[in-house]
PDBML (XML) file of the C-alpha atoms, coordinates in Angstrom:
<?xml version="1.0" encoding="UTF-8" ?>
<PDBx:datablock datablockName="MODEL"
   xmlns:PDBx="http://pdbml.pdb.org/schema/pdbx-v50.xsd"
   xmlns:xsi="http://www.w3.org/2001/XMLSchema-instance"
   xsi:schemaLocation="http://pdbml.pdb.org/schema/pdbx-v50.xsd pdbx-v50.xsd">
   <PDBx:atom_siteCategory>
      <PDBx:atom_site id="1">
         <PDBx:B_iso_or_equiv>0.00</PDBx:B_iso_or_equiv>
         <PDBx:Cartn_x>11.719</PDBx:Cartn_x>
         <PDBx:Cartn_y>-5.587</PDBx:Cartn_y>
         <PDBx:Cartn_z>-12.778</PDBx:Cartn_z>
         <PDBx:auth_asym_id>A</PDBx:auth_asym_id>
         <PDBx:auth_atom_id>CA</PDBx:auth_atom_id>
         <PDBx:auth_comp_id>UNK</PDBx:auth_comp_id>
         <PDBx:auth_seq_id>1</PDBx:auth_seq_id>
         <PDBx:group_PDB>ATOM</PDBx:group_PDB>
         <PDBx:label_alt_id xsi:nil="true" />
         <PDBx:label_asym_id>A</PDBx:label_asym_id>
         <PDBx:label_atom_id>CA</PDBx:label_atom_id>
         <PDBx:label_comp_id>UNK</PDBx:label_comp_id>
         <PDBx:label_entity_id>1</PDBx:label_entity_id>
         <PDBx:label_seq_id>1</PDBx:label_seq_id>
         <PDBx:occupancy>1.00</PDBx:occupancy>
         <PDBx:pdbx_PDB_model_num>1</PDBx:pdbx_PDB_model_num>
         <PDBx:type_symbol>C</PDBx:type_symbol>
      </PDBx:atom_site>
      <PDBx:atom_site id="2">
         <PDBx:B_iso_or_equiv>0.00</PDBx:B_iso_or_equiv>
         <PDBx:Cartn_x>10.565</PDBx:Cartn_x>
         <PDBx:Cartn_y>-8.210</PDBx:Cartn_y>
         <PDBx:Cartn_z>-10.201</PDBx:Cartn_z>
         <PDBx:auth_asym_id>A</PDBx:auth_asym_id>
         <PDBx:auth_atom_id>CA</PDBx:auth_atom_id>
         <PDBx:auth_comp_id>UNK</PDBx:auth_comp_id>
         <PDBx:auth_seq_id>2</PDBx:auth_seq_id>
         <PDBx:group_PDB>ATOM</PDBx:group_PDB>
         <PDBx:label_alt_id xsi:nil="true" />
         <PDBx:label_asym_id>A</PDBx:label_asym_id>
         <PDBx:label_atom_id>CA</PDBx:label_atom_id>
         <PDBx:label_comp_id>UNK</PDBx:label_comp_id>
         <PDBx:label_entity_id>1</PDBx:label_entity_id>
         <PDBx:label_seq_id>2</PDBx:label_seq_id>
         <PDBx:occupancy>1.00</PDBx:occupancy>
         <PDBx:pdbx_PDB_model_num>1</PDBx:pdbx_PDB_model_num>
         <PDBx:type_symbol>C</PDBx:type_symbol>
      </PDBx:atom_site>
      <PDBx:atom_site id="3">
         <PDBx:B_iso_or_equiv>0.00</PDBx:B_iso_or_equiv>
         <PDBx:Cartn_x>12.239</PDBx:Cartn_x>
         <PDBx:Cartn_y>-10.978</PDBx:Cartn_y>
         <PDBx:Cartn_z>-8.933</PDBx:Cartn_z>
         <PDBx:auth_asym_id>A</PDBx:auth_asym_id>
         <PDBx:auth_atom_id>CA</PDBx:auth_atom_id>
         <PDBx:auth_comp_id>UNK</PDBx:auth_comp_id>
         <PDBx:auth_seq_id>3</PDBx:auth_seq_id>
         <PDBx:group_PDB>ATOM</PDBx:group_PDB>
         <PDBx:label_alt_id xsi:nil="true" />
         <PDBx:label_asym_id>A</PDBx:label_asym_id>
         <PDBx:label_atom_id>CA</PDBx:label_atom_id>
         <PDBx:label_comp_id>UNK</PDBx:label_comp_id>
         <PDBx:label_entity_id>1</PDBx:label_entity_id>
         <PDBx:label_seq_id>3</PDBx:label_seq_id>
         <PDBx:occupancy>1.00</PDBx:occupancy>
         <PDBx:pdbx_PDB_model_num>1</PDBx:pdbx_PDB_model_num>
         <PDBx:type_symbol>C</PDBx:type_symbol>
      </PDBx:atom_site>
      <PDBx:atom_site id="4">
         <PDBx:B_iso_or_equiv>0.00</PDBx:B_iso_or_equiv>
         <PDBx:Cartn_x>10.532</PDBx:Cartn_x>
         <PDBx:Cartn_y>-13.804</PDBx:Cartn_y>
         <PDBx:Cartn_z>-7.046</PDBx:Cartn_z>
         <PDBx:auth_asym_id>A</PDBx:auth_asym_id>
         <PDBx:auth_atom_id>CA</PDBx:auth_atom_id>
         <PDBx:auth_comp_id>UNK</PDBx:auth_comp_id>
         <PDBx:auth_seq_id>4</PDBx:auth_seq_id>
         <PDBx:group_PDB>ATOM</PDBx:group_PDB>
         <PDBx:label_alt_id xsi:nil="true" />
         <PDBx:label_asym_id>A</PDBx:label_asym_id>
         <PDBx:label_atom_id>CA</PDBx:label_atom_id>
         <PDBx:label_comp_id>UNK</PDBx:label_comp_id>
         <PDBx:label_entity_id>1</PDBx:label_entity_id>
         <PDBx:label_seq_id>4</PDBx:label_seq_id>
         <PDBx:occupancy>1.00</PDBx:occupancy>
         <PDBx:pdbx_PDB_model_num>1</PDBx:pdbx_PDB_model_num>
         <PDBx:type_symbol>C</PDBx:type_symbol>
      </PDBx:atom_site>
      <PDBx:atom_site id="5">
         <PDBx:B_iso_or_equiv>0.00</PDBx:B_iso_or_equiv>
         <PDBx:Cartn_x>10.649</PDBx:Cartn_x>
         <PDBx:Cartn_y>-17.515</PDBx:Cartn_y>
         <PDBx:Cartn_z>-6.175</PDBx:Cartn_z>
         <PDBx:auth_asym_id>A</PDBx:auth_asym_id>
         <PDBx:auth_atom_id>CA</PDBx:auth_atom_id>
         <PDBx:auth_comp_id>UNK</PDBx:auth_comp_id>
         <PDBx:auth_seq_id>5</PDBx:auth_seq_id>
         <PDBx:group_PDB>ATOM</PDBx:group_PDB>
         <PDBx:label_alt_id xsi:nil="true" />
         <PDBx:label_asym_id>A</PDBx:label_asym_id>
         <PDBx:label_atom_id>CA</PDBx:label_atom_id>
         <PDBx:label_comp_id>UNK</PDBx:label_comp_id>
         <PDBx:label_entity_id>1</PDBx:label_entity_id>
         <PDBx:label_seq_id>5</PDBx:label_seq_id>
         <PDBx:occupancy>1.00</PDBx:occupancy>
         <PDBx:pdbx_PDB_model_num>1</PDBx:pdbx_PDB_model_num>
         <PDBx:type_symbol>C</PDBx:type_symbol>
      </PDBx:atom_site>
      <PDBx:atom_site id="6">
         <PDBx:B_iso_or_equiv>0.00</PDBx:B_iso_or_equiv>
         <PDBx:Cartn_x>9.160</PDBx:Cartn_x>
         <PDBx:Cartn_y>-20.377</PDBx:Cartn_y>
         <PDBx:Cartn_z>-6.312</PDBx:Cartn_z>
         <PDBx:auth_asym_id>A</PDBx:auth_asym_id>
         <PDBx:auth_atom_id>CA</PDBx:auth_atom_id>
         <PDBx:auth_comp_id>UNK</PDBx:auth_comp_id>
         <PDBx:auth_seq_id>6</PDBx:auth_seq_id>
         <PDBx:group_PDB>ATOM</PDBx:group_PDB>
         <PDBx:label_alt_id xsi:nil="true" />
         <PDBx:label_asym_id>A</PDBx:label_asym_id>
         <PDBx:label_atom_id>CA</PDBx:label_atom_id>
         <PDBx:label_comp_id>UNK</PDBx:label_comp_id>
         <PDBx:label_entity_id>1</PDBx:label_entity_id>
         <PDBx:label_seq_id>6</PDBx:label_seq_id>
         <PDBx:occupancy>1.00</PDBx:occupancy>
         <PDBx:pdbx_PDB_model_num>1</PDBx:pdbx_PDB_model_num>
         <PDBx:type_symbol>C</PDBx:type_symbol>
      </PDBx:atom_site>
      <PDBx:atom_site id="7">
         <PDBx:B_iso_or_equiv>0.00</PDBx:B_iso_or_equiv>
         <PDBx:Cartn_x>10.934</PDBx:Cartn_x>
         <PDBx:Cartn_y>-22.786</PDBx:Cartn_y>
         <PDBx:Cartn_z>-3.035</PDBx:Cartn_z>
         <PDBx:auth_asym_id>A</PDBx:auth_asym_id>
         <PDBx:auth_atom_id>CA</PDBx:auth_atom_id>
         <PDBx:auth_comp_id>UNK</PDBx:auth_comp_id>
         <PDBx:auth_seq_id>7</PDBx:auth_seq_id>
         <PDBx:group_PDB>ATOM</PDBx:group_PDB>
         <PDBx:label_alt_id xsi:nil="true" />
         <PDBx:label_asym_id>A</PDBx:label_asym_id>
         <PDBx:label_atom_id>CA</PDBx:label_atom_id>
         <PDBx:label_comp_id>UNK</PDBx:label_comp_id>
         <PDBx:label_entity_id>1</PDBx:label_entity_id>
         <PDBx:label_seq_id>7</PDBx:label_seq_id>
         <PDBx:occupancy>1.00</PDBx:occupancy>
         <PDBx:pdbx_PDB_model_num>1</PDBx:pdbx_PDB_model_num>
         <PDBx:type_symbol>C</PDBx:type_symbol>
      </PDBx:atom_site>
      <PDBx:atom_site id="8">
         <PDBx:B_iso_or_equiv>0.00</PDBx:B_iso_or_equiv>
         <PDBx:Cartn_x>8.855</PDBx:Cartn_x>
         <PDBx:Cartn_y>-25.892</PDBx:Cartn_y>
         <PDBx:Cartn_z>-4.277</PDBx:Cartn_z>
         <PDBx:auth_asym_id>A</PDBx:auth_asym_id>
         <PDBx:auth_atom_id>CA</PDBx:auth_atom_id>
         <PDBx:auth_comp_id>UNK</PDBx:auth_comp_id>
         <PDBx:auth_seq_id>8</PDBx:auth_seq_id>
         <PDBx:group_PDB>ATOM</PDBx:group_PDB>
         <PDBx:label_alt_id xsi:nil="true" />
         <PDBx:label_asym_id>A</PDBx:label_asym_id>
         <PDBx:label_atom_id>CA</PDBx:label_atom_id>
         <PDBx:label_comp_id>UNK</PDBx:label_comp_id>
         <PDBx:label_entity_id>1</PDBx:label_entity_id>
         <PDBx:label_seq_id>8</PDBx:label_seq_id>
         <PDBx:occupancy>1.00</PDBx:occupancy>
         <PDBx:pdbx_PDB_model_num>1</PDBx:pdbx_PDB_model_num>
         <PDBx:type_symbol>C</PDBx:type_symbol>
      </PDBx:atom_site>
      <PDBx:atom_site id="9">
         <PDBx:B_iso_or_equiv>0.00</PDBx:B_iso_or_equiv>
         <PDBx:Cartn_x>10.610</PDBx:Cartn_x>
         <PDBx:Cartn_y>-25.509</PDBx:Cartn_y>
         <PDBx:Cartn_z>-7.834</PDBx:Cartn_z>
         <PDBx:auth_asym_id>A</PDBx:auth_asym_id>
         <PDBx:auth_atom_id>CA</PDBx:auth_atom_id>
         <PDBx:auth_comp_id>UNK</PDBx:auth_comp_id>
         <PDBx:auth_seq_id>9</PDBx:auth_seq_id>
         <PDBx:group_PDB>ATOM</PDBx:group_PDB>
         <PDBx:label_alt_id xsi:nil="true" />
         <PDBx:label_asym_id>A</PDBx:label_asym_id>
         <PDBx:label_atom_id>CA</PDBx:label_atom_id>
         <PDBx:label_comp_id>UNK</PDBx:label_comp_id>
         <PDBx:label_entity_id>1</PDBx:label_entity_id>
         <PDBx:label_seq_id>9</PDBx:label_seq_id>
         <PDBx:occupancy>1.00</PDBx:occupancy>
         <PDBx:pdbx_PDB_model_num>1</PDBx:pdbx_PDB_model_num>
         <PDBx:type_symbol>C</PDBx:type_symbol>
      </PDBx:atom_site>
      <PDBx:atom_site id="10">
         <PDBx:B_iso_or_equiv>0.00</PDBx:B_iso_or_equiv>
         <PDBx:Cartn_x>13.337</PDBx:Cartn_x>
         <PDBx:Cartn_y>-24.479</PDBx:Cartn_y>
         <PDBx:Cartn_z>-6.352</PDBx:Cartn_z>
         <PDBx:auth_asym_id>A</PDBx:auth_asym_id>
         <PDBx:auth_atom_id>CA</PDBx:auth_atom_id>
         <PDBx:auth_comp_id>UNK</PDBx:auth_comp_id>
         <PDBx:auth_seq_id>10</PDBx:auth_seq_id>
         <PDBx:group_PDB>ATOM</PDBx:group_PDB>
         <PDBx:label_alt_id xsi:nil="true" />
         <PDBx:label_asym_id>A</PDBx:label_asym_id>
         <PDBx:label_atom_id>CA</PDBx:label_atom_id>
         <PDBx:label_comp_id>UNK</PDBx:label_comp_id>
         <PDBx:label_entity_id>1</PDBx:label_entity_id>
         <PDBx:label_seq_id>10</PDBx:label_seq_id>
         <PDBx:occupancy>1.00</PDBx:occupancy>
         <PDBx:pdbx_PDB_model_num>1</PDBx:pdbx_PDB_model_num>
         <PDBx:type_symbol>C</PDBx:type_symbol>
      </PDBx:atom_site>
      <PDBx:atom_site id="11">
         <PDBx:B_iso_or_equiv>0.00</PDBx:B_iso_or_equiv>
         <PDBx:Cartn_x>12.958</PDBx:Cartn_x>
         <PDBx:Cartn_y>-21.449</PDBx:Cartn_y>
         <PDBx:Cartn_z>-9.350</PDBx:Cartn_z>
         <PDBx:auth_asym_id>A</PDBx:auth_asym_id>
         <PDBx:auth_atom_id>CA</PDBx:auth_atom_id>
         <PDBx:auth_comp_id>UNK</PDBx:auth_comp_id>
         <PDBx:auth_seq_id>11</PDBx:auth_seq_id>
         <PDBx:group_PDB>ATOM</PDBx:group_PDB>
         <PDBx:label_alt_id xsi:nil="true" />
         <PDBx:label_asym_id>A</PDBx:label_asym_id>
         <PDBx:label_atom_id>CA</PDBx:label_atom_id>
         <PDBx:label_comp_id>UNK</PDBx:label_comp_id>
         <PDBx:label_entity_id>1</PDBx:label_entity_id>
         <PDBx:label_seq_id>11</PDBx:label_seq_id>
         <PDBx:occupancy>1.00</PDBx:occupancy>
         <PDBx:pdbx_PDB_model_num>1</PDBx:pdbx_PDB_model_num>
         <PDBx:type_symbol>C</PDBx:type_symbol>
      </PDBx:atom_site>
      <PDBx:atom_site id="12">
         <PDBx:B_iso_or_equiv>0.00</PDBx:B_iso_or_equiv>
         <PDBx:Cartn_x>14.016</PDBx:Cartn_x>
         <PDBx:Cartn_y>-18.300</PDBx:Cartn_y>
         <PDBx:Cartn_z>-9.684</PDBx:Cartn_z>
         <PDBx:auth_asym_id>A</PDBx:auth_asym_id>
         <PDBx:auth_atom_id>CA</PDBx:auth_atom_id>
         <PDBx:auth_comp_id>UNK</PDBx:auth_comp_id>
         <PDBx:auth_seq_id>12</PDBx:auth_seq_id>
         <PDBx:group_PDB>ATOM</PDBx:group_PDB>
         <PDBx:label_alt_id xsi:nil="true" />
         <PDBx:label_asym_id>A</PDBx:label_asym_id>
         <PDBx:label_atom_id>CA</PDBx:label_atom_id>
         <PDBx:label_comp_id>UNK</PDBx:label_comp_id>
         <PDBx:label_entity_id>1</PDBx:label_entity_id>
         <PDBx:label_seq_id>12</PDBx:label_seq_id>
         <PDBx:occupancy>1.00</PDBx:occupancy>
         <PDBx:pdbx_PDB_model_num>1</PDBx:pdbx_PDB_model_num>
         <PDBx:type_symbol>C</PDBx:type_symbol>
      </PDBx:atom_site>
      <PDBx:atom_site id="13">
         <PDBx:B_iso_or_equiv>0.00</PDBx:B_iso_or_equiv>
         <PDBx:Cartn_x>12.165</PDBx:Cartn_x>
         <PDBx:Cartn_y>-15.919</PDBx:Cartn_y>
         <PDBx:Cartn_z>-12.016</PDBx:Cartn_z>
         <PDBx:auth_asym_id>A</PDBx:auth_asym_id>
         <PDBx:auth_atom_id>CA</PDBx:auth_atom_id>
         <PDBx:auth_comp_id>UNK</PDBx:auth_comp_id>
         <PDBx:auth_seq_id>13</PDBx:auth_seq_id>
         <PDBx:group_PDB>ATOM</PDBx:group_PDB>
         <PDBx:label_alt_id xsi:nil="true" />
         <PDBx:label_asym_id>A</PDBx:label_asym_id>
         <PDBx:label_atom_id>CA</PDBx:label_atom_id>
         <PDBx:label_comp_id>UNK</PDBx:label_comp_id>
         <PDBx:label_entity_id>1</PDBx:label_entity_id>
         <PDBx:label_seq_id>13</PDBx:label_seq_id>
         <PDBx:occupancy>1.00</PDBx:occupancy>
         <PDBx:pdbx_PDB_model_num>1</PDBx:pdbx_PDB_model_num>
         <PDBx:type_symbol>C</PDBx:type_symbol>
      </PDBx:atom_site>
      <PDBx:atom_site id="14">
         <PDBx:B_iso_or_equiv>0.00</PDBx:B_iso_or_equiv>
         <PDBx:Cartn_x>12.844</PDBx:Cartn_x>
         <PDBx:Cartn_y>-12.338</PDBx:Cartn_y>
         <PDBx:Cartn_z>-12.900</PDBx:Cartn_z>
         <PDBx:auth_asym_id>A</PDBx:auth_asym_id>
         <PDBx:auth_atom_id>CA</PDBx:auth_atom_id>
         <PDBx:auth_comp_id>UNK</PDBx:auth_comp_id>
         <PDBx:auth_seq_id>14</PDBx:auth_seq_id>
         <PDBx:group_PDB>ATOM</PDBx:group_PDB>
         <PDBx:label_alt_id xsi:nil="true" />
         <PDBx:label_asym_id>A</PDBx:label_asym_id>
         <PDBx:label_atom_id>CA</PDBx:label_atom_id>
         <PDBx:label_comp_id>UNK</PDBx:label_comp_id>
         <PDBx:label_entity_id>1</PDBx:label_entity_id>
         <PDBx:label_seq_id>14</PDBx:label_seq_id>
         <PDBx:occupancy>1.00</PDBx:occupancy>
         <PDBx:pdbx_PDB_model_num>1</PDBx:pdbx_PDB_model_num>
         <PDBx:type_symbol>C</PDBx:type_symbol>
      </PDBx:atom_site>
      <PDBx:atom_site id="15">
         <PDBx:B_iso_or_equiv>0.00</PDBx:B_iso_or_equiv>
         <PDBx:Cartn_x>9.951</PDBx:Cartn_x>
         <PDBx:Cartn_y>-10.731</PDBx:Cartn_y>
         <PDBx:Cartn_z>-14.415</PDBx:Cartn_z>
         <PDBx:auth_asym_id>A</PDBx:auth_asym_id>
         <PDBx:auth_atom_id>CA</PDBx:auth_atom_id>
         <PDBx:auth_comp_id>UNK</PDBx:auth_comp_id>
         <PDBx:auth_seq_id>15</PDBx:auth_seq_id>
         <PDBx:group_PDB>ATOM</PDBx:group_PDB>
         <PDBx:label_alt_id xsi:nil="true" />
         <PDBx:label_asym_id>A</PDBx:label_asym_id>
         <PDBx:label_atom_id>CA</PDBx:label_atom_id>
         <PDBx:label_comp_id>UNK</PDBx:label_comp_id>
         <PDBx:label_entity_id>1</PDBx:label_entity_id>
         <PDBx:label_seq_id>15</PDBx:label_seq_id>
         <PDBx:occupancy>1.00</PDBx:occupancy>
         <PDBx:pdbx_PDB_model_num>1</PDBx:pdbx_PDB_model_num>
         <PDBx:type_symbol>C</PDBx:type_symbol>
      </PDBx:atom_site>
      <PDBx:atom_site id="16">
         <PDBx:B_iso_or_equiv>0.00</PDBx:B_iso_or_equiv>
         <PDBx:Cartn_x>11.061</PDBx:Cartn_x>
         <PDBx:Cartn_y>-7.549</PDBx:Cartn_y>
         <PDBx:Cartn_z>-16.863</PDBx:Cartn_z>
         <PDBx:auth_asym_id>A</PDBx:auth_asym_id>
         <PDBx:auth_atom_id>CA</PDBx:auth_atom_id>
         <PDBx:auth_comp_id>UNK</PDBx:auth_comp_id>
         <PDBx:auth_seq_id>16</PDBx:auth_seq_id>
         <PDBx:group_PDB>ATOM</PDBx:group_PDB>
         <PDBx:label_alt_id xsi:nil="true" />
         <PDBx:label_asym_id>A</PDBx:label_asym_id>
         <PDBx:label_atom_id>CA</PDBx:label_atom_id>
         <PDBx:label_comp_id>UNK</PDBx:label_comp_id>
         <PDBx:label_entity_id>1</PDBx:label_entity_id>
         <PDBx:label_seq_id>16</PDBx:label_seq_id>
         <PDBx:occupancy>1.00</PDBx:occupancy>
         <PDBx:pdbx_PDB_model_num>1</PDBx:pdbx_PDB_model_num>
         <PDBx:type_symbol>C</PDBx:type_symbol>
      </PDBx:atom_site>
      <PDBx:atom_site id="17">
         <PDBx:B_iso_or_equiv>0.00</PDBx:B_iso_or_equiv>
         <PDBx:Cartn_x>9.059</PDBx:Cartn_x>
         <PDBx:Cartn_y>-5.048</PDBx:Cartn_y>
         <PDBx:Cartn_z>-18.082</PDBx:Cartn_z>
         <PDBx:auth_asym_id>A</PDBx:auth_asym_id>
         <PDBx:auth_atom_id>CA</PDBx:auth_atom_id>
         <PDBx:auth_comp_id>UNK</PDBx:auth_comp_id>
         <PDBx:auth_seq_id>17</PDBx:auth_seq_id>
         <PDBx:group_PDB>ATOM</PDBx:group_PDB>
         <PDBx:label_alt_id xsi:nil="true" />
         <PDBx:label_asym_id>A</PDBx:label_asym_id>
         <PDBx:label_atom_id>CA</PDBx:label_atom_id>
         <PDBx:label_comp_id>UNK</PDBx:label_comp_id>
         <PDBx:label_entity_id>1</PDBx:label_entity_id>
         <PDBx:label_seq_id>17</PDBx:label_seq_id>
         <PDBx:occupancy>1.00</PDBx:occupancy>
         <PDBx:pdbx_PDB_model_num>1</PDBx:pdbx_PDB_model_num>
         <PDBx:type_symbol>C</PDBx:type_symbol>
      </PDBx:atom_site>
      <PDBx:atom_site id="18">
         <PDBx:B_iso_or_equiv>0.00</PDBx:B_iso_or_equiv>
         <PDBx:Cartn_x>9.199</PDBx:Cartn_x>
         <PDBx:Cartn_y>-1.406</PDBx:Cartn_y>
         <PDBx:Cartn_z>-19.471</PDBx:Cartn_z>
         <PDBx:auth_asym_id>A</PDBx:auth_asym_id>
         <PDBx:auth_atom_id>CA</PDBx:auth_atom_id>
         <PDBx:auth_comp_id>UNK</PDBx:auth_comp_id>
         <PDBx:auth_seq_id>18</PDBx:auth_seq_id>
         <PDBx:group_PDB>ATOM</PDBx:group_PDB>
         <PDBx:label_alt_id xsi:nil="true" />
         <PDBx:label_asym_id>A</PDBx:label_asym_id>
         <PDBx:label_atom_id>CA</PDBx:label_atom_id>
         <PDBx:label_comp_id>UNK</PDBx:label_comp_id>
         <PDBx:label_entity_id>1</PDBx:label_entity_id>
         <PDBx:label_seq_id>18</PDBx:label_seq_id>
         <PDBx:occupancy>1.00</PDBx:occupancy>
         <PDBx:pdbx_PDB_model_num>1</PDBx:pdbx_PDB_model_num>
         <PDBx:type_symbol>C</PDBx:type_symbol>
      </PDBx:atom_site>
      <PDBx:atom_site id="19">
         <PDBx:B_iso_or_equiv>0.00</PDBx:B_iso_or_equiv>
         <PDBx:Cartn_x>12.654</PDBx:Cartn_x>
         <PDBx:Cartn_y>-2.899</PDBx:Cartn_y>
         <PDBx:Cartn_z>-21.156</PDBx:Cartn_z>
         <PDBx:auth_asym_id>A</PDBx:auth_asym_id>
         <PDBx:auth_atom_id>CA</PDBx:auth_atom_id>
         <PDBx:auth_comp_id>UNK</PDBx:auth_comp_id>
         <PDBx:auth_seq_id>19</PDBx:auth_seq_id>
         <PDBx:group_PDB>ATOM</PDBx:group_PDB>
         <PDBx:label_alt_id xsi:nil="true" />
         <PDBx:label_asym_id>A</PDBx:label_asym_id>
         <PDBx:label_atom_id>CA</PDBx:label_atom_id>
         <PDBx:label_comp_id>UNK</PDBx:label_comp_id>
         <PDBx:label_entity_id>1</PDBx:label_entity_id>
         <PDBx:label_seq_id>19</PDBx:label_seq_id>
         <PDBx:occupancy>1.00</PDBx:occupancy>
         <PDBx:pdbx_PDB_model_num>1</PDBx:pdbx_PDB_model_num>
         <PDBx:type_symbol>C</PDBx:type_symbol>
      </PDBx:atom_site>
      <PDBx:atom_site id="20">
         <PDBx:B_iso_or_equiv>0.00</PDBx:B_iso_or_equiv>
         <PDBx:Cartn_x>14.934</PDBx:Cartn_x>
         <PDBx:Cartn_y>-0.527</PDBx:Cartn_y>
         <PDBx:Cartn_z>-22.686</PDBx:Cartn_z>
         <PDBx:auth_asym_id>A</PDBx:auth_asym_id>
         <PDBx:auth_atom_id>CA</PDBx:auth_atom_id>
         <PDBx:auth_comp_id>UNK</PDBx:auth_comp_id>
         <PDBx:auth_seq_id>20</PDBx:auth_seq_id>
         <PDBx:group_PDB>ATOM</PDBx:group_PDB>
         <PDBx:label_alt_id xsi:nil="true" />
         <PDBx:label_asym_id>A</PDBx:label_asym_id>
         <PDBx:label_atom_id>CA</PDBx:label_atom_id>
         <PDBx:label_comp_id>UNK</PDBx:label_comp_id>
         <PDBx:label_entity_id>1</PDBx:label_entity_id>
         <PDBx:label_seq_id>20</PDBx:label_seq_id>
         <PDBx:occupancy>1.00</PDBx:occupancy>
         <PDBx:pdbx_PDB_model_num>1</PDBx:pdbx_PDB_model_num>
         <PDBx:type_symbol>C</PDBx:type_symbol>
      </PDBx:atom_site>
      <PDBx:atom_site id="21">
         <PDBx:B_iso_or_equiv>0.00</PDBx:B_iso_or_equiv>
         <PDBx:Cartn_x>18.032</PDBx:Cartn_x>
         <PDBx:Cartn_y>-0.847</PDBx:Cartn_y>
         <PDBx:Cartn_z>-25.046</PDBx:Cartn_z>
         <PDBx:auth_asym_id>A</PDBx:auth_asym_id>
         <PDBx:auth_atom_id>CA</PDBx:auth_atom_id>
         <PDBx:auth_comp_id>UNK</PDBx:auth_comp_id>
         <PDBx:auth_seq_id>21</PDBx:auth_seq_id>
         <PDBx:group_PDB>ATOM</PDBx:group_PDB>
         <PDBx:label_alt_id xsi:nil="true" />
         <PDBx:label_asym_id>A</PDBx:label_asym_id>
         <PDBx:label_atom_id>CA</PDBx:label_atom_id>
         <PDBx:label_comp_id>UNK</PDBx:label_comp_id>
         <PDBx:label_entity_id>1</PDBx:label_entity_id>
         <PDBx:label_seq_id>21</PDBx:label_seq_id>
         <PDBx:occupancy>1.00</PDBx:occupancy>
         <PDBx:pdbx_PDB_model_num>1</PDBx:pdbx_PDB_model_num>
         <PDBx:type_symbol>C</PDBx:type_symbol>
      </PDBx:atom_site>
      <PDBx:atom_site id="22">
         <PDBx:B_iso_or_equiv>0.00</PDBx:B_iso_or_equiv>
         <PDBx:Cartn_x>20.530</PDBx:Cartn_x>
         <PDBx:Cartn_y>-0.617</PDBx:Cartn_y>
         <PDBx:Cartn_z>-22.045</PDBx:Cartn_z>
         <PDBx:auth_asym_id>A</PDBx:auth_asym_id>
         <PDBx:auth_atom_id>CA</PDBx:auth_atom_id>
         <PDBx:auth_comp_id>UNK</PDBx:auth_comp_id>
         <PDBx:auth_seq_id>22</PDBx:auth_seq_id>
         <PDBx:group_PDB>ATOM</PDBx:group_PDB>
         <PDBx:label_alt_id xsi:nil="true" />
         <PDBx:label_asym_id>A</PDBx:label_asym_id>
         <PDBx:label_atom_id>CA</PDBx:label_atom_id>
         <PDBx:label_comp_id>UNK</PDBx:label_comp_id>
         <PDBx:label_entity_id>1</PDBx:label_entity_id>
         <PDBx:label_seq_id>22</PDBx:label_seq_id>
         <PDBx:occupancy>1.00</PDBx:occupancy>
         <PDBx:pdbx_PDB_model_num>1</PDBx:pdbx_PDB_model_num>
         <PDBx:type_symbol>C</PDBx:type_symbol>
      </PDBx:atom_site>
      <PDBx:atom_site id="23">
         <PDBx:B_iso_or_equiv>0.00</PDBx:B_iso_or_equiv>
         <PDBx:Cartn_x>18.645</PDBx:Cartn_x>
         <PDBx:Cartn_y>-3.238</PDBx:Cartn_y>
         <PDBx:Cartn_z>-20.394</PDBx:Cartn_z>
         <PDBx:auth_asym_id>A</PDBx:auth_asym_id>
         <PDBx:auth_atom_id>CA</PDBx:auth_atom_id>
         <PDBx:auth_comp_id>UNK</PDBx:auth_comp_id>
         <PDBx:auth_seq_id>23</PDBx:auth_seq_id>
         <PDBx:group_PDB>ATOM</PDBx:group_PDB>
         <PDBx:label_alt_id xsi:nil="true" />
         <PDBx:label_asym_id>A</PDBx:label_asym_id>
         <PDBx:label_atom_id>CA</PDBx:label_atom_id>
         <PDBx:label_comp_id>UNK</PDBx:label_comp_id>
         <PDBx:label_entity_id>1</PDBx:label_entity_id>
         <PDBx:label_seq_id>23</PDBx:label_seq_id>
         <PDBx:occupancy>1.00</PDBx:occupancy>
         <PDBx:pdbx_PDB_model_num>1</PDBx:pdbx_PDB_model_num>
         <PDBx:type_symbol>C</PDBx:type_symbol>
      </PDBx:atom_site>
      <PDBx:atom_site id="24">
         <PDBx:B_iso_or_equiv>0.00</PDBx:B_iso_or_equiv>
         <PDBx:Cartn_x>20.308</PDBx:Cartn_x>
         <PDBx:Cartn_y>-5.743</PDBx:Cartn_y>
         <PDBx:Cartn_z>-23.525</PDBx:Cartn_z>
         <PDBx:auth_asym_id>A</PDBx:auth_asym_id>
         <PDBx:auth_atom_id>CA</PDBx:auth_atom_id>
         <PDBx:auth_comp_id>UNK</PDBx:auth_comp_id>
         <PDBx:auth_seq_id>24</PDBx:auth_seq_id>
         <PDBx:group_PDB>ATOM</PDBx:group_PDB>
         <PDBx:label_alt_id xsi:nil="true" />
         <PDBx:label_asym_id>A</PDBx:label_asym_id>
         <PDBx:label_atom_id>CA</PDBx:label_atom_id>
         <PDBx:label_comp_id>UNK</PDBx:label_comp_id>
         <PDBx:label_entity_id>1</PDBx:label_entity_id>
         <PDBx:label_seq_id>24</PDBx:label_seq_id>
         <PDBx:occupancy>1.00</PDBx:occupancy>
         <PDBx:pdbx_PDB_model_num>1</PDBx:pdbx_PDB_model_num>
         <PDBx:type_symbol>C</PDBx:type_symbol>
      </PDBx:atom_site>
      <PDBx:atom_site id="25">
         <PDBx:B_iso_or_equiv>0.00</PDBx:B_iso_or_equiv>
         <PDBx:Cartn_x>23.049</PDBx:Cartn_x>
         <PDBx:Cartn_y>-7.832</PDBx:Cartn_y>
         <PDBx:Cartn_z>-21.772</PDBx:Cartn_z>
         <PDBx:auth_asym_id>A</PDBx:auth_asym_id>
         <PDBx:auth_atom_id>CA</PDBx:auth_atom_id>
         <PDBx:auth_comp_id>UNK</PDBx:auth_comp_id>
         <PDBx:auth_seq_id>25</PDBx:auth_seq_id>
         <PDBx:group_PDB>ATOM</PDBx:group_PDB>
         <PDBx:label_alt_id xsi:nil="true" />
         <PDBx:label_asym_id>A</PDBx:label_asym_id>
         <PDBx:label_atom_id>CA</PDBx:label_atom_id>
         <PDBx:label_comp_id>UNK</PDBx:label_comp_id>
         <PDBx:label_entity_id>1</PDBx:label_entity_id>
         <PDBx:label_seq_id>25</PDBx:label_seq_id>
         <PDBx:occupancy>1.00</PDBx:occupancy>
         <PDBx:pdbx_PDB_model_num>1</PDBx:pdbx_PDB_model_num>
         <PDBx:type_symbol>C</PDBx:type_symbol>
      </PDBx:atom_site>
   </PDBx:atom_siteCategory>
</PDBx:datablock>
């Protein structure tokens, strides 16, 4: 996972990958 931000948006993103079923929540 990566999280990073975008201060102009004032977003917040999470990027997720290689997911697995105990990542579901």
């Amino acid at each position: 996972f990566t999280i990073s931000k975008d201060n102009a948006k004032n977003t917040l993103y999470l990027q997720m990958n290689s997911l697995k079923p105990e990542d579901t929540a």
